[in-house]
C-alpha atoms as a PDB file:
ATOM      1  CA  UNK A   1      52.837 179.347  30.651  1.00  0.00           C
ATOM      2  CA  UNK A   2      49.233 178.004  31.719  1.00  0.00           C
ATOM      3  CA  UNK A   3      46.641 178.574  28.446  1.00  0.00           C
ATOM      4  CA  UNK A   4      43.295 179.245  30.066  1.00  0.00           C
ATOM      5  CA  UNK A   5      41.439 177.257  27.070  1.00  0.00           C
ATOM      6  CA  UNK A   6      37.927 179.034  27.975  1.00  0.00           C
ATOM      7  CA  UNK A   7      38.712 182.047  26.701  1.00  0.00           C
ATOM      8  CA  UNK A   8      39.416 180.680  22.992  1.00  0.00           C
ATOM      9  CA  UNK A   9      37.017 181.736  20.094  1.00  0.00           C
ATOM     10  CA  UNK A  10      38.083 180.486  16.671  1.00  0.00           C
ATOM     11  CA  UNK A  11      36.496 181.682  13.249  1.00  0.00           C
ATOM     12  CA  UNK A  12      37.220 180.742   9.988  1.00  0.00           C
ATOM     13  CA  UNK A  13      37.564 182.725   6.694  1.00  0.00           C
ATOM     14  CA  UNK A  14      37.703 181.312   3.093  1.00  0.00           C
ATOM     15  CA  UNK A  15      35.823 178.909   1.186  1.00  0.00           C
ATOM     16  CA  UNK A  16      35.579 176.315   4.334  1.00  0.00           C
ATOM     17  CA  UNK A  17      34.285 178.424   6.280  1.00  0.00           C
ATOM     18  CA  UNK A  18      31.114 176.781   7.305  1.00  0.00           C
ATOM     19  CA  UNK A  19      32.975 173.664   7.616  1.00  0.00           C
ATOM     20  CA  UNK A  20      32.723 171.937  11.036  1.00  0.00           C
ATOM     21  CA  UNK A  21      36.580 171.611  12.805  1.00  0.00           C
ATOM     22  CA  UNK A  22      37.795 169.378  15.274  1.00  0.00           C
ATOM     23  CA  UNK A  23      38.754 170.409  18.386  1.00  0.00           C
ATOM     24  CA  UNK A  24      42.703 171.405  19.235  1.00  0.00           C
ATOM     25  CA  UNK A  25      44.572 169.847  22.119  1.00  0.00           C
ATOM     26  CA  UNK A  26      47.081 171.860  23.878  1.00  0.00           C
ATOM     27  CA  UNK A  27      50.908 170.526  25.009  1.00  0.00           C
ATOM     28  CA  UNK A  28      49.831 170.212  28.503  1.00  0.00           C
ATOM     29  CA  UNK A  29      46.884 167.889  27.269  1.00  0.00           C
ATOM     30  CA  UNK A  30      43.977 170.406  27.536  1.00  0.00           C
ATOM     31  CA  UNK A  31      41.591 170.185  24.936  1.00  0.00           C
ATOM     32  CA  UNK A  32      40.371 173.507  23.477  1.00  0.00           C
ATOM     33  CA  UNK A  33      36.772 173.212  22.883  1.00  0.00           C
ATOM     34  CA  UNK A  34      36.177 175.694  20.295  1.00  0.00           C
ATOM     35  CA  UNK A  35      32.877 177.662  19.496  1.00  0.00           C
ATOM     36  CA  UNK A  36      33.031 176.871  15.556  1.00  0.00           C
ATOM     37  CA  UNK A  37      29.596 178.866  15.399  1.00  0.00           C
ATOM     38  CA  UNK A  38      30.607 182.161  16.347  1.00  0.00           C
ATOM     39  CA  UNK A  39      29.775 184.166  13.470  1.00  0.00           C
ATOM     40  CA  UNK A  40      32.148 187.482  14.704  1.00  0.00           C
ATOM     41  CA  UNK A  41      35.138 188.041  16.532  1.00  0.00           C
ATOM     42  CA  UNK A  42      36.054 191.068  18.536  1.00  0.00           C
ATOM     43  CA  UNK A  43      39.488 192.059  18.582  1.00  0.00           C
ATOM     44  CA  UNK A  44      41.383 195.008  19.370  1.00  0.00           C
ATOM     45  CA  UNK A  45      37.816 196.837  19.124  1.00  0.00           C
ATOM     46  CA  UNK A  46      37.142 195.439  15.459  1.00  0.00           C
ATOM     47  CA  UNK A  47      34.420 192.907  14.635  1.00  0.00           C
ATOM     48  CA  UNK A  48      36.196 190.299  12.412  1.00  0.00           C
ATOM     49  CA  UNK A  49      33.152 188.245  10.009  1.00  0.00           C
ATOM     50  CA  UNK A  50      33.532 184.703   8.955  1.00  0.00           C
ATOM     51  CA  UNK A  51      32.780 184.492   4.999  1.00  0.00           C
ATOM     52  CA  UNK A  52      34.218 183.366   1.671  1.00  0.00           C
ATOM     53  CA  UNK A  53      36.236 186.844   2.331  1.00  0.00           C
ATOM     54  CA  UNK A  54      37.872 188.812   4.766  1.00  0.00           C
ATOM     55  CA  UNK A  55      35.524 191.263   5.880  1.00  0.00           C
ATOM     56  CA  UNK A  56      35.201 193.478   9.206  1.00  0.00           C
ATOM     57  CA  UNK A  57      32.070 194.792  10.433  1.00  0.00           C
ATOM     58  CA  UNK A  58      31.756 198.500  11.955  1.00  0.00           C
ATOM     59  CA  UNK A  59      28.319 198.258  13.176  1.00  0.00           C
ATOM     60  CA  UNK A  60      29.456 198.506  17.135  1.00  0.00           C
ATOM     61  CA  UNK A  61      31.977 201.131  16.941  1.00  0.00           C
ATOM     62  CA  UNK A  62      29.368 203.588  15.133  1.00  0.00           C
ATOM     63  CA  UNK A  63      26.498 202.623  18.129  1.00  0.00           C
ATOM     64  CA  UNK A  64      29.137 203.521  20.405  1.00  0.00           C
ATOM     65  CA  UNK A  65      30.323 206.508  18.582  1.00  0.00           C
ATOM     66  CA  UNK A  66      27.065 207.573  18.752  1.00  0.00           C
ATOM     67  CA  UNK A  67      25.800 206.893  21.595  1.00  0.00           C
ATOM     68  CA  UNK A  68      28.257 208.178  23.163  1.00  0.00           C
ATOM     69  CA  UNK A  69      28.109 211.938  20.697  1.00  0.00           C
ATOM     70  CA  UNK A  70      24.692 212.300  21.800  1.00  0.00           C
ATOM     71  CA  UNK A  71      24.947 212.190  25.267  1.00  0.00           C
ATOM     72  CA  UNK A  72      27.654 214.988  24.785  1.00  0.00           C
ATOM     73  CA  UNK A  73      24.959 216.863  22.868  1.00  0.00           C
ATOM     74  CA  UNK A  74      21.731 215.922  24.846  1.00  0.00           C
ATOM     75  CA  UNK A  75      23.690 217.966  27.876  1.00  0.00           C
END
């Protein structure tokens, strides 16, 4: 199976976290260049934060929520 290795974020969470990583090389001899600065992750629809702790953030499933309740109401 062919890894498309653009489409890889990585994110760390514990006390490394703002440690800088090296970059993973795949069986077929791609190299995965990670984006070690993303700060969030978005997966399955929930916002995964790097920190000391595991932590997810709700922030864009309440805009949507409610952007999405008031255009039900506005009509």
């Amino acid at each position: 199976m062919m890894i498309n290795v653009k489409k890889y974020l990585c994110l760390r969470i514990g006390q490394r976290h703002d440690v800088k990583c090296s970059n993973i090389t795949v069986s077929d001899s791609n190299v995965i260049i990670l984006h070690w600065r993303s700060s969030t992750i978005r997966h399955l629809g929930v916002n995964v934060v790097a920190g000391h702790k595991f932590a997810c953030s709700l922030d864009n499933s309440k805009r949507s929520f409610y952007w999405a309740f008031n255009a039900v109401l506005a009509r």
